[in-house]
PDB file of N, CA and C in Angstrom:
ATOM      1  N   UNK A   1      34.519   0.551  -2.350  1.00  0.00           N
ATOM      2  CA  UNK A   1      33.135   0.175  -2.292  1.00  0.00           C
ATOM      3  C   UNK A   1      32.672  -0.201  -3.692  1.00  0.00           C
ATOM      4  N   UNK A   2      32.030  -1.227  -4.019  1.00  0.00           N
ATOM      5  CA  UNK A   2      31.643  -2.085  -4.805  1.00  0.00           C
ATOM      6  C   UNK A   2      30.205  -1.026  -5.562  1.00  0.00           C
ATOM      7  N   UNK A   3      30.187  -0.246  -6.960  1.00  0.00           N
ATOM      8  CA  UNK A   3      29.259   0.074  -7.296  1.00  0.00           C
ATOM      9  C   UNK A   3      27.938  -0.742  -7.106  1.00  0.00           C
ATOM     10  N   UNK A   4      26.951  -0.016  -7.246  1.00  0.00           N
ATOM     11  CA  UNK A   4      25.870  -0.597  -7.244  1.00  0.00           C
ATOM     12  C   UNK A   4      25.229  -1.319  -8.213  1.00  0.00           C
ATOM     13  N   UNK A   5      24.392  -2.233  -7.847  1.00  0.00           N
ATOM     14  CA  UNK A   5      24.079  -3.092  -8.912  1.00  0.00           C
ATOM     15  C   UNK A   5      22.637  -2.903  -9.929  1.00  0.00           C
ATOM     16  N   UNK A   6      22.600  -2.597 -11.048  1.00  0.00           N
ATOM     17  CA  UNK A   6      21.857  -2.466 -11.711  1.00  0.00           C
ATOM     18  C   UNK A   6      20.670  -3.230 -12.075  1.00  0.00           C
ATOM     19  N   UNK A   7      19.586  -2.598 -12.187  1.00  0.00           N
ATOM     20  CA  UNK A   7      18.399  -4.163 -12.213  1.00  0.00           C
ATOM     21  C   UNK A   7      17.722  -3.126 -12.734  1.00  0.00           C
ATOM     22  N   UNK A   8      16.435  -4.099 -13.900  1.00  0.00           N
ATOM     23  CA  UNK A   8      16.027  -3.557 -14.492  1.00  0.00           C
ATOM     24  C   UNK A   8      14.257  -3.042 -13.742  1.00  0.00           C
ATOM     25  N   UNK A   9      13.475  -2.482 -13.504  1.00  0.00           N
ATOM     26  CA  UNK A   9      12.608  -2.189 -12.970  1.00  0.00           C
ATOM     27  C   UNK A   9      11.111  -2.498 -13.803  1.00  0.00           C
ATOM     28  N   UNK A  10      11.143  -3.719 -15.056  1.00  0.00           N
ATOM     29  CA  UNK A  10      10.481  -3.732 -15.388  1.00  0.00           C
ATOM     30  C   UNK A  10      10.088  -5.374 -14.838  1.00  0.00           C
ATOM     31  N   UNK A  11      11.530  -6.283 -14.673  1.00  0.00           N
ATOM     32  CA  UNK A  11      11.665  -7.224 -14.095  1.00  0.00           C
ATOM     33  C   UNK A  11      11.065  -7.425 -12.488  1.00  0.00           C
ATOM     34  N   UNK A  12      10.976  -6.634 -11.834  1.00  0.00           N
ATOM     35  CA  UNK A  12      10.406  -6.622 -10.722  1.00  0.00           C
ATOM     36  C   UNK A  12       8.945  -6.215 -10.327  1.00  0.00           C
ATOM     37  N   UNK A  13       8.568  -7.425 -10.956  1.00  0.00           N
ATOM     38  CA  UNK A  13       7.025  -7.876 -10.708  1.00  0.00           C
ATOM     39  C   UNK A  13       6.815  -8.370  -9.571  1.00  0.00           C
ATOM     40  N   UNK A  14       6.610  -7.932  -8.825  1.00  0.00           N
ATOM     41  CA  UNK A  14       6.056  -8.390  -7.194  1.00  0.00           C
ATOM     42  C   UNK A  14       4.662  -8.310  -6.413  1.00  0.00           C
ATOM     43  N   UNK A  15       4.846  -8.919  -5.285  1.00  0.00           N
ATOM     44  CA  UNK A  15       4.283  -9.065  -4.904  1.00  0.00           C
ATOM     45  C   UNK A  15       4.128  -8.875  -2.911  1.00  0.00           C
ATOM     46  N   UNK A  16       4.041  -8.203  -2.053  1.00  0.00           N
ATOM     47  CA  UNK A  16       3.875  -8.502  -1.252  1.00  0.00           C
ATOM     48  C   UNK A  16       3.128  -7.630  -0.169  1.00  0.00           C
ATOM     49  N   UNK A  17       3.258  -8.511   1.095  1.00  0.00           N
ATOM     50  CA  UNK A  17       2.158  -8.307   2.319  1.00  0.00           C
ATOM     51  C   UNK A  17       2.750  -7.356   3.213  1.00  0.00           C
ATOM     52  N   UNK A  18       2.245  -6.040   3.738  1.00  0.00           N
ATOM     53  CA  UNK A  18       2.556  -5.163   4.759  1.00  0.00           C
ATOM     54  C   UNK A  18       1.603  -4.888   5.968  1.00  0.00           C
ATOM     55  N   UNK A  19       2.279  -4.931   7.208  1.00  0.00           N
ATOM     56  CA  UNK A  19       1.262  -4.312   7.860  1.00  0.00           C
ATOM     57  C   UNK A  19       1.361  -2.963   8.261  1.00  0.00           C
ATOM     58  N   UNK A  20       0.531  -2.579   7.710  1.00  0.00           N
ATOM     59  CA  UNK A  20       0.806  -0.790   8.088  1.00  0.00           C
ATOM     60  C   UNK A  20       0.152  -0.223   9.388  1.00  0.00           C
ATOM     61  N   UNK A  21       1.315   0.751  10.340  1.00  0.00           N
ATOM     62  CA  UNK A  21       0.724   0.869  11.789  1.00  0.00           C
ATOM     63  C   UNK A  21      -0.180   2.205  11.492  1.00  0.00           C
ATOM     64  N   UNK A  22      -1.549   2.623  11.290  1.00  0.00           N
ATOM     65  CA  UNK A  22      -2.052   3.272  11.031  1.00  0.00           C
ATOM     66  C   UNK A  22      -2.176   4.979  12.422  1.00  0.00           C
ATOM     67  N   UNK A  23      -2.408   4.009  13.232  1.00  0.00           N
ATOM     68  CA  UNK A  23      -2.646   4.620  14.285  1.00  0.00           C
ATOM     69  C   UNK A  23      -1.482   5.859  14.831  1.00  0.00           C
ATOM     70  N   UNK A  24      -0.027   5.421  14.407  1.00  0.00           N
ATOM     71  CA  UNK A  24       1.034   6.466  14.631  1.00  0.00           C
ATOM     72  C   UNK A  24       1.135   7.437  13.800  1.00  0.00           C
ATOM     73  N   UNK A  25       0.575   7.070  12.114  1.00  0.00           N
ATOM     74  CA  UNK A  25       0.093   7.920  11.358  1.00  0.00           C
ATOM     75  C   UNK A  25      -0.856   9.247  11.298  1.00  0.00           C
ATOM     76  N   UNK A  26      -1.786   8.086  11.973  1.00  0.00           N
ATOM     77  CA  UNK A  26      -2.788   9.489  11.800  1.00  0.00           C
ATOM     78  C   UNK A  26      -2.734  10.287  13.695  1.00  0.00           C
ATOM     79  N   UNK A  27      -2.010   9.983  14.460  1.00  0.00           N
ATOM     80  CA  UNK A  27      -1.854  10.746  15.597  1.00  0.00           C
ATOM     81  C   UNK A  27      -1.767  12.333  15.545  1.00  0.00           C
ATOM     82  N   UNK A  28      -2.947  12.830  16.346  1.00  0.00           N
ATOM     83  CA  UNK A  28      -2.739  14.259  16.199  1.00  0.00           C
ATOM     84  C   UNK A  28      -3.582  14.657  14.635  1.00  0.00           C
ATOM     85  N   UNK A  29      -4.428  14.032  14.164  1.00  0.00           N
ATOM     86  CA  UNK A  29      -5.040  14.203  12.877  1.00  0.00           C
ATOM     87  C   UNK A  29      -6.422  14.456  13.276  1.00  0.00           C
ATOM     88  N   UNK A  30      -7.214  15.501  12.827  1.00  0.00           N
ATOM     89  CA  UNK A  30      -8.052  16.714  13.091  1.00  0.00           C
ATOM     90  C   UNK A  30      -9.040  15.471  12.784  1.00  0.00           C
ATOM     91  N   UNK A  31     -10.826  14.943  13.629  1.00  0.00           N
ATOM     92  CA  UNK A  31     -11.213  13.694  13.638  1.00  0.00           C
ATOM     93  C   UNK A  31     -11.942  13.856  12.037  1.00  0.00           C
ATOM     94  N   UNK A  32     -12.463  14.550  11.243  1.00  0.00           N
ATOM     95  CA  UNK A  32     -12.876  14.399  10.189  1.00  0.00           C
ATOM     96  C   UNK A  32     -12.150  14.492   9.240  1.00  0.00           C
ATOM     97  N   UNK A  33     -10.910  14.310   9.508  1.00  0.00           N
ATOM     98  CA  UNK A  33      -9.715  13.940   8.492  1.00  0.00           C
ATOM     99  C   UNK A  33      -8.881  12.810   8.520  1.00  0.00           C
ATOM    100  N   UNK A  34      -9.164  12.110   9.287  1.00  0.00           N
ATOM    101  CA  UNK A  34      -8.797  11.026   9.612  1.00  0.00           C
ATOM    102  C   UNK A  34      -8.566   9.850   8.255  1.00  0.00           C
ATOM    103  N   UNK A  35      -9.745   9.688   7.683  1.00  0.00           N
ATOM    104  CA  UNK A  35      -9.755   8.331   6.834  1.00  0.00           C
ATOM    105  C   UNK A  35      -9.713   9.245   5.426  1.00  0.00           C
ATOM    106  N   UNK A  36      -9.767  10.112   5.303  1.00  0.00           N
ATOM    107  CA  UNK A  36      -8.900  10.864   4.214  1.00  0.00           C
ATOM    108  C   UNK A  36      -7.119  10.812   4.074  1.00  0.00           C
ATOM    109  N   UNK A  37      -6.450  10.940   5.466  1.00  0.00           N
ATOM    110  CA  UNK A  37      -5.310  11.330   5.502  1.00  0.00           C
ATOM    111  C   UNK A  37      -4.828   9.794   5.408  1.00  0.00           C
ATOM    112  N   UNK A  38      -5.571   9.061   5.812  1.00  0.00           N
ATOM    113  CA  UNK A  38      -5.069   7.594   5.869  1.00  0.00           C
ATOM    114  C   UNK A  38      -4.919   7.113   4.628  1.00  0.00           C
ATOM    115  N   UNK A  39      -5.759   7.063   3.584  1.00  0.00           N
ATOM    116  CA  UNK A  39      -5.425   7.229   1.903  1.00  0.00           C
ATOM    117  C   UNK A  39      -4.066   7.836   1.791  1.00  0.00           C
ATOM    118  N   UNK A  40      -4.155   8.993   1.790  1.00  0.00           N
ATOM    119  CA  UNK A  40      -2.897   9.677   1.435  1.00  0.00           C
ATOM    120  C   UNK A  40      -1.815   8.780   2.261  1.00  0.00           C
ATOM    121  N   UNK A  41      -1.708   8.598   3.247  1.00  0.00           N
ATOM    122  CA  UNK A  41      -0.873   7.482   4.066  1.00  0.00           C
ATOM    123  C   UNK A  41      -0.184   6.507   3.313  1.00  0.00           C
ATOM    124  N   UNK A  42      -1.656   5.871   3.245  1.00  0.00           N
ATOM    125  CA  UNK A  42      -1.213   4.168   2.480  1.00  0.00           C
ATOM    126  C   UNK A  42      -0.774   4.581   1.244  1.00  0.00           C
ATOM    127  N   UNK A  43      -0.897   5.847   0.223  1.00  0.00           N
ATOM    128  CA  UNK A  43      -0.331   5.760  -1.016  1.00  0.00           C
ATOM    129  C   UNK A  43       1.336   6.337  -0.794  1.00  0.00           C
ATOM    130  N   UNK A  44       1.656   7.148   0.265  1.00  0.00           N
ATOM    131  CA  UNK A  44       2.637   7.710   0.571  1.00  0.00           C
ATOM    132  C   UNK A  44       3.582   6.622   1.061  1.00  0.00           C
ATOM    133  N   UNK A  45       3.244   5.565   1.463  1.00  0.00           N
ATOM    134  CA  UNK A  45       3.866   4.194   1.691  1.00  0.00           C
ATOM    135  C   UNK A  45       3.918   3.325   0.875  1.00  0.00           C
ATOM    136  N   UNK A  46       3.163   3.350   0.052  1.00  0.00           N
ATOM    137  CA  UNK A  46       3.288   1.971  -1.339  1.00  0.00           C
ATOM    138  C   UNK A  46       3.994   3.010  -1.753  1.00  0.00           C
ATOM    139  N   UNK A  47       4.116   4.001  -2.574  1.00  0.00           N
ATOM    140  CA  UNK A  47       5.484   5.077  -2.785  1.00  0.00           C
ATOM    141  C   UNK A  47       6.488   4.644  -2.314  1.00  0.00           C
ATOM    142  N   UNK A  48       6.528   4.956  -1.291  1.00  0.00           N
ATOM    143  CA  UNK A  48       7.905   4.690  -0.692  1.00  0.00           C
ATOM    144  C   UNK A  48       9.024   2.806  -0.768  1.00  0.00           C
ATOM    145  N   UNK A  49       7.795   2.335  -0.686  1.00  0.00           N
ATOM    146  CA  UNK A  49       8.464   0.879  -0.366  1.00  0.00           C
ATOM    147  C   UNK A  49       8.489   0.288  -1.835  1.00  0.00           C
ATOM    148  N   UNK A  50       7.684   0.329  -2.899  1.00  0.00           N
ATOM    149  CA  UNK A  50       7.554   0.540  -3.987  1.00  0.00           C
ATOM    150  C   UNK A  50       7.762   0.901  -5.346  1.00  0.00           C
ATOM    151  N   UNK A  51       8.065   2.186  -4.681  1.00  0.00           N
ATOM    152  CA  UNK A  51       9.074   3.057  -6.248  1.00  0.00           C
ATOM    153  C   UNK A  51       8.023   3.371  -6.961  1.00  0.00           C
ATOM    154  N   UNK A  52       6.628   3.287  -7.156  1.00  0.00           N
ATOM    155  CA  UNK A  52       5.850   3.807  -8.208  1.00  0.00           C
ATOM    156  C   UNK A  52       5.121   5.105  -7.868  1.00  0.00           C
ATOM    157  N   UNK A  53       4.679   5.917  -8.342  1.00  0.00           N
ATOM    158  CA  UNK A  53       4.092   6.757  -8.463  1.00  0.00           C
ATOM    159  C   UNK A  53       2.703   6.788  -8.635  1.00  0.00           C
ATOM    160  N   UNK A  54       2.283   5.968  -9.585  1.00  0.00           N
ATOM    161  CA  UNK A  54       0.887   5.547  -9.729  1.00  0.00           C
ATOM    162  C   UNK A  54       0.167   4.418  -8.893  1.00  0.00           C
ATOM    163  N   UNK A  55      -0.485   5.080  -7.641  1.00  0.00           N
ATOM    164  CA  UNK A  55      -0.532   3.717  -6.865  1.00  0.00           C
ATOM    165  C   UNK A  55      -2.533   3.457  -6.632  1.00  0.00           C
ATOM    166  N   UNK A  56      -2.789   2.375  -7.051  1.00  0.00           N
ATOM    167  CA  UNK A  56      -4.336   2.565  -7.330  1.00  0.00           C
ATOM    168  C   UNK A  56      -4.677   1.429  -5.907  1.00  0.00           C
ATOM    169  N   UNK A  57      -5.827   2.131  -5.357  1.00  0.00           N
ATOM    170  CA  UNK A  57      -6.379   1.527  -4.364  1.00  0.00           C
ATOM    171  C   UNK A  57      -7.802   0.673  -4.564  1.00  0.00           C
ATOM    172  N   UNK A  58      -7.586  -0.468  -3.976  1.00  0.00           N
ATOM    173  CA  UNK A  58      -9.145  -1.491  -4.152  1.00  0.00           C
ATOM    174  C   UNK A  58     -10.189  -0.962  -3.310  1.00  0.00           C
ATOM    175  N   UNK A  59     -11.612  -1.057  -4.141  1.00  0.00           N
ATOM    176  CA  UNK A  59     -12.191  -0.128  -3.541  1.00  0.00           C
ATOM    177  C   UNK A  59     -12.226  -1.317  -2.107  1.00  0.00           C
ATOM    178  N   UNK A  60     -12.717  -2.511  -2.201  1.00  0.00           N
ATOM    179  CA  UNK A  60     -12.507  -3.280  -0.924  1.00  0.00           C
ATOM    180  C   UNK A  60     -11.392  -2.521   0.441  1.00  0.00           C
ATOM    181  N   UNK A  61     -10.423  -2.157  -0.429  1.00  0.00           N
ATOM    182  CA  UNK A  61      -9.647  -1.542   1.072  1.00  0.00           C
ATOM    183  C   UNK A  61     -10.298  -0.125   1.327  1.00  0.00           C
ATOM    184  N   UNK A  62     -10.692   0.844   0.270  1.00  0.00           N
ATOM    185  CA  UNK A  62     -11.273   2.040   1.113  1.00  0.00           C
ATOM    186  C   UNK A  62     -12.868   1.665   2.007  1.00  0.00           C
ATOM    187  N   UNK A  63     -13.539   0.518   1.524  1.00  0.00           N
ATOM    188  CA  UNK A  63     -14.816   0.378   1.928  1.00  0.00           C
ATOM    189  C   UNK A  63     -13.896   0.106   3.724  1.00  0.00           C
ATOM    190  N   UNK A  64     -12.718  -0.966   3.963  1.00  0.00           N
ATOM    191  CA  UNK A  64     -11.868  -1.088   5.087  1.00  0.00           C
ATOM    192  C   UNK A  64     -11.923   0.112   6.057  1.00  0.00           C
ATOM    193  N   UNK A  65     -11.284   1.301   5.190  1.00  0.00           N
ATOM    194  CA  UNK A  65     -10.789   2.267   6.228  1.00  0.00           C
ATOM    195  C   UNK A  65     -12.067   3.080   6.328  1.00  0.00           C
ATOM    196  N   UNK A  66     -12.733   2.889   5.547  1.00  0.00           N
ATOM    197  CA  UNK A  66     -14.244   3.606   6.081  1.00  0.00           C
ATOM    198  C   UNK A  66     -15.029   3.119   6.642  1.00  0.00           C
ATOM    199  N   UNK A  67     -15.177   1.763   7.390  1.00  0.00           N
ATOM    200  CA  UNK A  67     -15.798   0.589   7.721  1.00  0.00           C
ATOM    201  C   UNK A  67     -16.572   1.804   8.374  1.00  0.00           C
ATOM    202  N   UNK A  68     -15.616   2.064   9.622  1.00  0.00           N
ATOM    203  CA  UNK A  68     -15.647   3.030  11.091  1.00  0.00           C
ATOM    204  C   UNK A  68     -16.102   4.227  11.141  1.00  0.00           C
ATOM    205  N   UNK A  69     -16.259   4.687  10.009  1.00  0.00           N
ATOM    206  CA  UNK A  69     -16.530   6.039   9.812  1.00  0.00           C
ATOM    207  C   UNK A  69     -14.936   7.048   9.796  1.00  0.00           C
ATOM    208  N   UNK A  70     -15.439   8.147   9.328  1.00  0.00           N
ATOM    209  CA  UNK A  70     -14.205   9.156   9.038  1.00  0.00           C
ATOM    210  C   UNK A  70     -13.321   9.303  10.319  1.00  0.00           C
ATOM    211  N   UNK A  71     -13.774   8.710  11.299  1.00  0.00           N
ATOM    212  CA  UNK A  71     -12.704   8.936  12.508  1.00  0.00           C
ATOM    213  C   UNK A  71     -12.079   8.095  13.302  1.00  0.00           C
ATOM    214  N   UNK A  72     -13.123   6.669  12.615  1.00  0.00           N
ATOM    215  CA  UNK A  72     -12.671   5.372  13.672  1.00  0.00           C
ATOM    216  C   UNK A  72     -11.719   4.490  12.512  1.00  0.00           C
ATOM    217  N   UNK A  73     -10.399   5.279  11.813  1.00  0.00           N
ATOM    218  CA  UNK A  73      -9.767   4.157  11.240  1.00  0.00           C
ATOM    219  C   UNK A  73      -8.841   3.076  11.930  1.00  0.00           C
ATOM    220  N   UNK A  74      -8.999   1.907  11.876  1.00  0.00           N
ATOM    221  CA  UNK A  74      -8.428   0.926  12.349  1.00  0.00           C
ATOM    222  C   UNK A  74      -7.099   1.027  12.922  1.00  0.00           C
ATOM    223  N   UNK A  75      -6.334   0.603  14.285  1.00  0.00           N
ATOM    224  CA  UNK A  75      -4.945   0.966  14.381  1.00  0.00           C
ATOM    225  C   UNK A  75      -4.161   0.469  13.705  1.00  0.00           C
ATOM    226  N   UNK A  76      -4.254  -0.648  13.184  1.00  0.00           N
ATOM    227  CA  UNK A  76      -3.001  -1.848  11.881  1.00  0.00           C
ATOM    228  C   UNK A  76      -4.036  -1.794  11.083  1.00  0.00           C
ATOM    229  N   UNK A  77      -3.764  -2.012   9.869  1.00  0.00           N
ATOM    230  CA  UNK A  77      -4.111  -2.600   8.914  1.00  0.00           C
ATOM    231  C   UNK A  77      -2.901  -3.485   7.594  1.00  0.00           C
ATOM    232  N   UNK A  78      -3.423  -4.917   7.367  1.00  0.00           N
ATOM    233  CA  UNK A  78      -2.808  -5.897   6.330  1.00  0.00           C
ATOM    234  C   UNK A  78      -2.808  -5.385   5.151  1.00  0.00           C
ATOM    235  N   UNK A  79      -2.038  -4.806   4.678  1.00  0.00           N
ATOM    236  CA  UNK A  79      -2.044  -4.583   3.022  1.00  0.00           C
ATOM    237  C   UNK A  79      -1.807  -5.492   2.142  1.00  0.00           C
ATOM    238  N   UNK A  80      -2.211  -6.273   0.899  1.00  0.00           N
ATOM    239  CA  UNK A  80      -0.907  -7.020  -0.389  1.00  0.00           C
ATOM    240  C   UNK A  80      -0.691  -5.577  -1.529  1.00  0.00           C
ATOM    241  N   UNK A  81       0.467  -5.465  -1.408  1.00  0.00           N
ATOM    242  CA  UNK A  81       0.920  -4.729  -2.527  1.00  0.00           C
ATOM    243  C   UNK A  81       1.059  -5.421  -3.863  1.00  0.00           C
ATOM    244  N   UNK A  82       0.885  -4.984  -4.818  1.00  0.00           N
ATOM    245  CA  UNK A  82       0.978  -5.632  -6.054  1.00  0.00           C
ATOM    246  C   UNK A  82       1.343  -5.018  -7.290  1.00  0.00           C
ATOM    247  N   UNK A  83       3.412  -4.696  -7.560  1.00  0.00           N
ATOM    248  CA  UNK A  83       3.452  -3.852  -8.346  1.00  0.00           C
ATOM    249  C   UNK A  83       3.672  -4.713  -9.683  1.00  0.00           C
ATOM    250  N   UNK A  84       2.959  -4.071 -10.693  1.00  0.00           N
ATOM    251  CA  UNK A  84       2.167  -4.480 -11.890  1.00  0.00           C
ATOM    252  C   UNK A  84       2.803  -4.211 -13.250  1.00  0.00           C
ATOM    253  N   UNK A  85       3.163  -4.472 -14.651  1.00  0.00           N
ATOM    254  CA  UNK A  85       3.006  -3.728 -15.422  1.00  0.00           C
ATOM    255  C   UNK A  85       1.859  -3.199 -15.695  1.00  0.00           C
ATOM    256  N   UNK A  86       2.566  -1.549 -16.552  1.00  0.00           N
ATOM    257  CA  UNK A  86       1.182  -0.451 -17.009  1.00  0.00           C
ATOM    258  C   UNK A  86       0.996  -1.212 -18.315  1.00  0.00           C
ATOM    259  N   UNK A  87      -0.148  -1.508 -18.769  1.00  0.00           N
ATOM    260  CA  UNK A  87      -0.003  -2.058 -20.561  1.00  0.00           C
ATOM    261  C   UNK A  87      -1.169  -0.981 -20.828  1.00  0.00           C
ATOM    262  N   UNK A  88      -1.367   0.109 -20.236  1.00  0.00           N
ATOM    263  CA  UNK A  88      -2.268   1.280 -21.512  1.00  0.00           C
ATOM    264  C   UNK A  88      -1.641   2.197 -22.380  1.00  0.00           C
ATOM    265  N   UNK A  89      -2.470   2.407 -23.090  1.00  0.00           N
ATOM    266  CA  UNK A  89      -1.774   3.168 -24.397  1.00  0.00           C
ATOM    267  C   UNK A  89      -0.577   4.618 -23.833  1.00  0.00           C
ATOM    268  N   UNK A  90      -1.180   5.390 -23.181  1.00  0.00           N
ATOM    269  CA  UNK A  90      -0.696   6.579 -23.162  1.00  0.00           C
ATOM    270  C   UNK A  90      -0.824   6.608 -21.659  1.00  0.00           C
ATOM    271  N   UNK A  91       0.622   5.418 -21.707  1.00  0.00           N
ATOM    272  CA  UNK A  91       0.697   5.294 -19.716  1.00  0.00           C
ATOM    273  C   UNK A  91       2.299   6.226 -19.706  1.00  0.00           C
ATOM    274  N   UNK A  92       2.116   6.794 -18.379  1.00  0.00           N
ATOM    275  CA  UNK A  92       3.738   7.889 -18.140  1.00  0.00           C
ATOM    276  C   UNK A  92       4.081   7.140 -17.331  1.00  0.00           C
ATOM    277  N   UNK A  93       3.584   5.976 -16.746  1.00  0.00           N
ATOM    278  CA  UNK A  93       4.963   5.056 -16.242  1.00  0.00           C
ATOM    279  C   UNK A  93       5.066   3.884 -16.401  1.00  0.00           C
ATOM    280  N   UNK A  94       5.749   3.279 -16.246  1.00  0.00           N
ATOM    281  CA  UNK A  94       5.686   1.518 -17.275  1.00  0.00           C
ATOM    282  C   UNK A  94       5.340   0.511 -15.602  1.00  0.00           C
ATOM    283  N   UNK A  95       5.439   0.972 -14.595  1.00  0.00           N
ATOM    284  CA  UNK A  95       4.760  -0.299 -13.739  1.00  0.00           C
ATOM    285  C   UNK A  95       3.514   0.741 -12.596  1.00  0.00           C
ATOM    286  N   UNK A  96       2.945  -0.119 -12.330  1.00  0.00           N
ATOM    287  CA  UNK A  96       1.749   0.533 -11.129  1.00  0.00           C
ATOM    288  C   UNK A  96       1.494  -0.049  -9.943  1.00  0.00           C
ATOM    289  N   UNK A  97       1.218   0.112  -8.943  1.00  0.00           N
ATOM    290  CA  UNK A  97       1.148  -0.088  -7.492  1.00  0.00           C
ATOM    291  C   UNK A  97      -0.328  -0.454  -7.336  1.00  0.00           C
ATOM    292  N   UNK A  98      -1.125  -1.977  -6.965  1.00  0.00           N
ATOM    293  CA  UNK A  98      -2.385  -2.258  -6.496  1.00  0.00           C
ATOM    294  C   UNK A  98      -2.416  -2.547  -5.107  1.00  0.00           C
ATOM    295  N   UNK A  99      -3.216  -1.929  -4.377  1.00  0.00           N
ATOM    296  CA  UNK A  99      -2.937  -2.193  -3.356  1.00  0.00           C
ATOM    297  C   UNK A  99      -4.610  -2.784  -2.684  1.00  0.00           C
ATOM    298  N   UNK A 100      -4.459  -3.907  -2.169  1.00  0.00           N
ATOM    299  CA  UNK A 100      -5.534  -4.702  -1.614  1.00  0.00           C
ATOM    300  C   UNK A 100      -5.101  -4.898   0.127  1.00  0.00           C
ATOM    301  N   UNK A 101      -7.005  -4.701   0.673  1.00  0.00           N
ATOM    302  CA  UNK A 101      -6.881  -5.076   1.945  1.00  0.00           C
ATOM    303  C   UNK A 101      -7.160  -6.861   2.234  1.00  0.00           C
ATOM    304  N   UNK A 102      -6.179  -7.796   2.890  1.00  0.00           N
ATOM    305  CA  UNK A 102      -6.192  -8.413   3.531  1.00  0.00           C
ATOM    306  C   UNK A 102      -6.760  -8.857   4.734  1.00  0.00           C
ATOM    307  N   UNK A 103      -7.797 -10.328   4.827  1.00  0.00           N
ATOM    308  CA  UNK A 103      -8.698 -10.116   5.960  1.00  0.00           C
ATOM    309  C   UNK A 103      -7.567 -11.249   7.207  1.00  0.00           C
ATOM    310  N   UNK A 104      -7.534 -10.672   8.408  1.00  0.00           N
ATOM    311  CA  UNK A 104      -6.603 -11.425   9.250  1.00  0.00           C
ATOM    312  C   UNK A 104      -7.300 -11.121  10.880  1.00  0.00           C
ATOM    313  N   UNK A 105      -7.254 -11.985  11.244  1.00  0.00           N
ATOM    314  CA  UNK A 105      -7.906 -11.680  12.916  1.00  0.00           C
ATOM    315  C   UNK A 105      -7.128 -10.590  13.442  1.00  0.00           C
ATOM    316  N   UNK A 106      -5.875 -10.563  13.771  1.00  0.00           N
ATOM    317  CA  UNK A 106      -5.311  -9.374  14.079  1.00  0.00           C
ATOM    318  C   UNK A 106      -3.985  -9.432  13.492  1.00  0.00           C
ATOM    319  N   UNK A 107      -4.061  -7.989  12.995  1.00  0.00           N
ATOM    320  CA  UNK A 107      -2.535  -7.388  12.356  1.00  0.00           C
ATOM    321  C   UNK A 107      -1.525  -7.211  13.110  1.00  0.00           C
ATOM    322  N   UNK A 108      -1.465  -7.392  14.868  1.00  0.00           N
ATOM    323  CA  UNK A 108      -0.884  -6.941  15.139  1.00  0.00           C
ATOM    324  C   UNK A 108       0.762  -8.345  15.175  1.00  0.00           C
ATOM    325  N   UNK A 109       2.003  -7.705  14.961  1.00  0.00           N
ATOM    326  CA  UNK A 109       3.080  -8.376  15.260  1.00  0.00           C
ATOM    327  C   UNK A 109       3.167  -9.288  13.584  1.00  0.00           C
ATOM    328  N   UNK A 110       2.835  -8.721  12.738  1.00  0.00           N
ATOM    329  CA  UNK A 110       3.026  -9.547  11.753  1.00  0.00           C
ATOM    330  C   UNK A 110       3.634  -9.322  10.765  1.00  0.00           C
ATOM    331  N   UNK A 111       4.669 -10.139  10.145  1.00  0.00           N
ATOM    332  CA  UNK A 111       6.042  -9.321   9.367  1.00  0.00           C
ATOM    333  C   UNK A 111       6.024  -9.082   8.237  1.00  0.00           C
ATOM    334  N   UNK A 112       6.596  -8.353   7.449  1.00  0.00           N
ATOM    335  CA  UNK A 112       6.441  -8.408   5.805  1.00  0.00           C
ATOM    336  C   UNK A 112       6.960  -9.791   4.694  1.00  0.00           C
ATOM    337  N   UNK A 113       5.691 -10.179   3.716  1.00  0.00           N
ATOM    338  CA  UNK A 113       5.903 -11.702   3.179  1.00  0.00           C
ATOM    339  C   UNK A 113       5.633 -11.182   1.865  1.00  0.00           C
ATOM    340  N   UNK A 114       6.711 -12.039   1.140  1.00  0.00           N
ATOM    341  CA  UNK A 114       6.517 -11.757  -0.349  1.00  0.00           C
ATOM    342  C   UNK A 114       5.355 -12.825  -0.942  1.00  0.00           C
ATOM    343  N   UNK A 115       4.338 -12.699  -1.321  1.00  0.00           N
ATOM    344  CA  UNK A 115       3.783 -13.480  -1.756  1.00  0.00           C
ATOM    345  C   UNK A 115       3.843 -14.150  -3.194  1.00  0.00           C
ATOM    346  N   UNK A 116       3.853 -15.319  -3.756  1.00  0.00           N
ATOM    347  CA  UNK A 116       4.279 -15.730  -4.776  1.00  0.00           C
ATOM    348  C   UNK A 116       2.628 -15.778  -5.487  1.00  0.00           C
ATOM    349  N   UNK A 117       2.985 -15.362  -6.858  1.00  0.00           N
ATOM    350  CA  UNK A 117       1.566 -15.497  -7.565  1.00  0.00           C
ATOM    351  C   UNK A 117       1.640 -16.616  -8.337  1.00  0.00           C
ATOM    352  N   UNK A 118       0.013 -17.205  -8.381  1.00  0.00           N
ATOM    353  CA  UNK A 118      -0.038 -18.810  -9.065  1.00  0.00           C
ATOM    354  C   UNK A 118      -0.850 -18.184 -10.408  1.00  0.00           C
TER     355      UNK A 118
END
């Protein structure tokens, strides 16, 4: 088996579109915890797909999951992920996770797209 290939993680400036199934998430989630746990969600997923640790949310997407109130969060929601360099002084990790809500008639059936930045 062919070691793995090395890449540098400062080089991977990206960019892209997720739809996250919200609704299997928060199943079984107590109703005034709902659009709390869904935060923790979406950062527990830009984590994951991501690799960063520091993952900062637009307030545009929390105004999203709060549209409904604390219990009516949306079943899909469109994410763009956008992992970044850190350029502050006394940053502990060198890239960061932005994560913006996307406006789309419906999320549902729609695949992950890397988006190219102009």
């Amino acid at each position: 088996m062919a070691p793995a290939k090395q890449r540098s993680s400062l080089s991977d400036v990206v960019t892209r579109e997720y739809t996250i199934h919200m609704h299997k998430r928060l199943h079984g989630v107590q109703f005034k915890k709902r659009a709390p746990t869904a935060v923790k969600e979406i950062k527990a997923f830009v984590y994951k797909h991501m690799g960063t640790t520091d993952v900062r949310i637009d307030p545009q997407l929390n105004k999203e999951i709060w549209k409904q109130g604390v219990k009516g969060v949306a079943y899909r929601l469109r994410l763009r992920v956008a992992r970044q360099r850190n350029n502050e002084e006394n940053a502990k990790e060198s890239l960061f996770s932005y994560v913006q809500a996307v406006n789309v008639a419906s999320a549902k059936g729609l695949q992950t797209v890397r988006v190219e930045e102009s």
